[in-house]
Protein backbone atom coordinates (compact mmCIF):
# COMPACT_ATOMS: atom_id res chain seq x y z
CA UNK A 1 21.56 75.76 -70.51
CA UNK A 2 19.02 74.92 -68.39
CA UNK A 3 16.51 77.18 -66.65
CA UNK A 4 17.52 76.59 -63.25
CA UNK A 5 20.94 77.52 -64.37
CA UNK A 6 19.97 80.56 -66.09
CA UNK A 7 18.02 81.60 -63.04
CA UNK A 8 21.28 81.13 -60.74
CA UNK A 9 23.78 82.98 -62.90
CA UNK A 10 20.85 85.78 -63.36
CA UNK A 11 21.03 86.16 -59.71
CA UNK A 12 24.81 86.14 -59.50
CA UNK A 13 24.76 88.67 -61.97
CA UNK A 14 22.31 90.94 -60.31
CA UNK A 15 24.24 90.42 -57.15
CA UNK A 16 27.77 91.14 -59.02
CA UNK A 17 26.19 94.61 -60.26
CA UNK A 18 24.74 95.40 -56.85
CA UNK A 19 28.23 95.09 -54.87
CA UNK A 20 30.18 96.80 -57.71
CA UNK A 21 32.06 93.90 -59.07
CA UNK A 22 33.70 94.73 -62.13
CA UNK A 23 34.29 90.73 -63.31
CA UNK A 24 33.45 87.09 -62.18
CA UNK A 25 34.05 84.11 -63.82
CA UNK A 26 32.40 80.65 -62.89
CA UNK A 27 33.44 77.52 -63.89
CA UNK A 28 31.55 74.04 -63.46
CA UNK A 29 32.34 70.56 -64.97
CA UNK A 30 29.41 71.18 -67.49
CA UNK A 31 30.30 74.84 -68.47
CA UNK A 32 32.29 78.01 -67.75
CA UNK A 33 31.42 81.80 -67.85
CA UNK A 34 33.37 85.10 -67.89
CA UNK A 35 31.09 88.43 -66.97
CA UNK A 36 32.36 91.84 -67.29
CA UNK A 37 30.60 94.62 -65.96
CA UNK A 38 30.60 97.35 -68.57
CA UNK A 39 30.39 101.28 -67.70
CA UNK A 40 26.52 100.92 -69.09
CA UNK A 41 26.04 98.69 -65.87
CA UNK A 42 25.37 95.95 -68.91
CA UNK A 43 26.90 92.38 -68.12
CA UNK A 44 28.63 90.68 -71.02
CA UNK A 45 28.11 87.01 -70.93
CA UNK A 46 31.46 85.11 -72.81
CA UNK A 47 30.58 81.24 -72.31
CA UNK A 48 33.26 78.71 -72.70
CA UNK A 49 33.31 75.25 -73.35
CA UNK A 50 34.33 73.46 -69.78
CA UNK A 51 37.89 73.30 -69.52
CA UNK A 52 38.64 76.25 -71.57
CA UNK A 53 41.51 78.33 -70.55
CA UNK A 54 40.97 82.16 -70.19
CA UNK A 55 42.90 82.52 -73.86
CA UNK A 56 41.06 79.77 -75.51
CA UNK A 57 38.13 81.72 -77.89
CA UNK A 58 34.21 80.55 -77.71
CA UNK A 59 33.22 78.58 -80.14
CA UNK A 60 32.45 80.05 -83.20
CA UNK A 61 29.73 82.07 -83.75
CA UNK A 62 26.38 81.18 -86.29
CA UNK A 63 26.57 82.26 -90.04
CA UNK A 64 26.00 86.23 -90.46
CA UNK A 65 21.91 87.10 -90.61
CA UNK A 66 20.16 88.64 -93.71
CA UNK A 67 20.96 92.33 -94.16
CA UNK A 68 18.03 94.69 -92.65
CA UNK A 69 16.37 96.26 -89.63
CA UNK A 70 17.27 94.05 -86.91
CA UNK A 71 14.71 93.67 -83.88
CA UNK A 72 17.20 92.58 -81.23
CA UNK A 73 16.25 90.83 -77.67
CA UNK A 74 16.07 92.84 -75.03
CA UNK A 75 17.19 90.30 -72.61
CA UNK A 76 18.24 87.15 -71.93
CA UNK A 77 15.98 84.52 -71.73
CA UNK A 78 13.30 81.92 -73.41
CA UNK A 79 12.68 83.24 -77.07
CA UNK A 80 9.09 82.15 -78.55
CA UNK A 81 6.93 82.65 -81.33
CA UNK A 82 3.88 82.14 -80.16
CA UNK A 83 1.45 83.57 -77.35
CA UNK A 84 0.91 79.78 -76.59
CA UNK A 85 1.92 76.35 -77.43
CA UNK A 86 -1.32 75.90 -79.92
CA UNK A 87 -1.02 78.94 -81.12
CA UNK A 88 0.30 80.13 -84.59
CA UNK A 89 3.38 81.74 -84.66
CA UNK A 90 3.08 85.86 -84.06
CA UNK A 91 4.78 86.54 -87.91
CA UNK A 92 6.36 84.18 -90.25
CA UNK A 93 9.22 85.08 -92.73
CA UNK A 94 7.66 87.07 -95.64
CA UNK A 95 4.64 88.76 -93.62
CA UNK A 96 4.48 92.33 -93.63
CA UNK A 97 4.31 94.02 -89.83
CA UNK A 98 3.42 97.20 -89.16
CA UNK A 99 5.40 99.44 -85.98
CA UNK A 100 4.20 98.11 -82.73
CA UNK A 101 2.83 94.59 -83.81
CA UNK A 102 3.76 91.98 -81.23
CA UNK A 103 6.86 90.03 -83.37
CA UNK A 104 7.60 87.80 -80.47
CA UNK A 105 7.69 87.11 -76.78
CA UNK A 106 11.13 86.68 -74.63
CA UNK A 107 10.57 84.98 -71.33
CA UNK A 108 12.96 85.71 -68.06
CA UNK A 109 12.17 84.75 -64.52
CA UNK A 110 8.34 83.85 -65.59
CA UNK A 111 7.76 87.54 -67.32
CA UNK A 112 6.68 87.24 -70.59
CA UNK A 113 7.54 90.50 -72.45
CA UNK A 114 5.95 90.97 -75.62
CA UNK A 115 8.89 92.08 -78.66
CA UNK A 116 7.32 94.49 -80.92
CA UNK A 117 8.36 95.60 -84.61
CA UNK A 118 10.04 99.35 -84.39
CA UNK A 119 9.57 99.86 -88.23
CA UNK A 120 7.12 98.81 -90.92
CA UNK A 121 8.30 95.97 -93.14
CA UNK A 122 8.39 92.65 -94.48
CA UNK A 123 10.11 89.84 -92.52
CA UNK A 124 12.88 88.36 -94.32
CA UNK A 125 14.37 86.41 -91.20
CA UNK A 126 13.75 84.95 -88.05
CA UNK A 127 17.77 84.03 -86.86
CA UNK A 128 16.31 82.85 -83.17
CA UNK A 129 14.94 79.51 -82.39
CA UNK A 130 11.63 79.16 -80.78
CA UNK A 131 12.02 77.31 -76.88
CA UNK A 132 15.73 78.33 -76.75
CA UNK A 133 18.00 80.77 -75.00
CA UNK A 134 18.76 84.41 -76.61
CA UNK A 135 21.68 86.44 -75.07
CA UNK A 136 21.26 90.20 -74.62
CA UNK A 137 21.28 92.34 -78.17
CA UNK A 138 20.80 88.80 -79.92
CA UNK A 139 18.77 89.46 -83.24
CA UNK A 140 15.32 87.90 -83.27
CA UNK A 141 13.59 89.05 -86.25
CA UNK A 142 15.10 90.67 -89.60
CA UNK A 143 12.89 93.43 -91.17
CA UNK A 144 13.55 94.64 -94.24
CA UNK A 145 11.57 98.54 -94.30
CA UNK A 146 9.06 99.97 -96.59
């Protein structure tokens, strides 16, 4: 999805929680979406491939991620590993992090907020790719605690 895209449906989902609606669903030749406002005031995104009928499922989800803490994304938007492009990545798999060490940033709407560790551990995954999209509750980086 492209940014532009992810600013639009951002803003269609603001706007659907401000008015009180409960679902919208958007479909375009390149993609389709179903939101549902939950009681939380949370939106659930469920993309579908284009063309997808209400009853068809999403396409299948990735493999399971290691067992252990899991520090999740906050929000949706642009999941990185570094502070900059030529910089080293904030933790690899098998460093040890202490609780509130930067882990990661997640961009949305050109605000970089800064994901930090909530336990002391050793890294044992990182499930999210750096430079792409994370949903909402999407795990980022897998801690296993000391």
């Amino acid at each position: 999805m492209d940014e532009e895209l992810f600013i639009e449906l951002q803003r269609l989902f603001r706007l659907m929680h401000d008015r009180g609606i409960r679902e919208l669903a958007i479909t375009q030749p390149e993609f389709s979406v179903r939101a549902t406002a939950m009681e939380t005031g949370a939106v659930i995104v469920m993309p579908r491939p284009a063309g997808a009928t209400p009853g068809t499922p999403a396409a299948p989800e990735a493999p399971a991620a290691p067992s252990g803490h899991v520090i999740a994304s906050p929000l949706v938007g642009t999941f990185y590993r570094t502070p900059a492009p030529d910089s080293p990545p904030f933790v690899e798999v098998g460093d040890m992090v202490e609780t509130g060490q930067t882990v990661a940033i997640v961009e949305a709407m050109k605000v970089f907020n800064e994901i930090t560790a909530d336990v002391t551990g050793r890294v044992i995954a990182i499930p999210a790719v750096n430079g792409k999209l994370v949903q909402l509750d999407q795990p980022l980086v897998i801690i296993e605690p000391v």
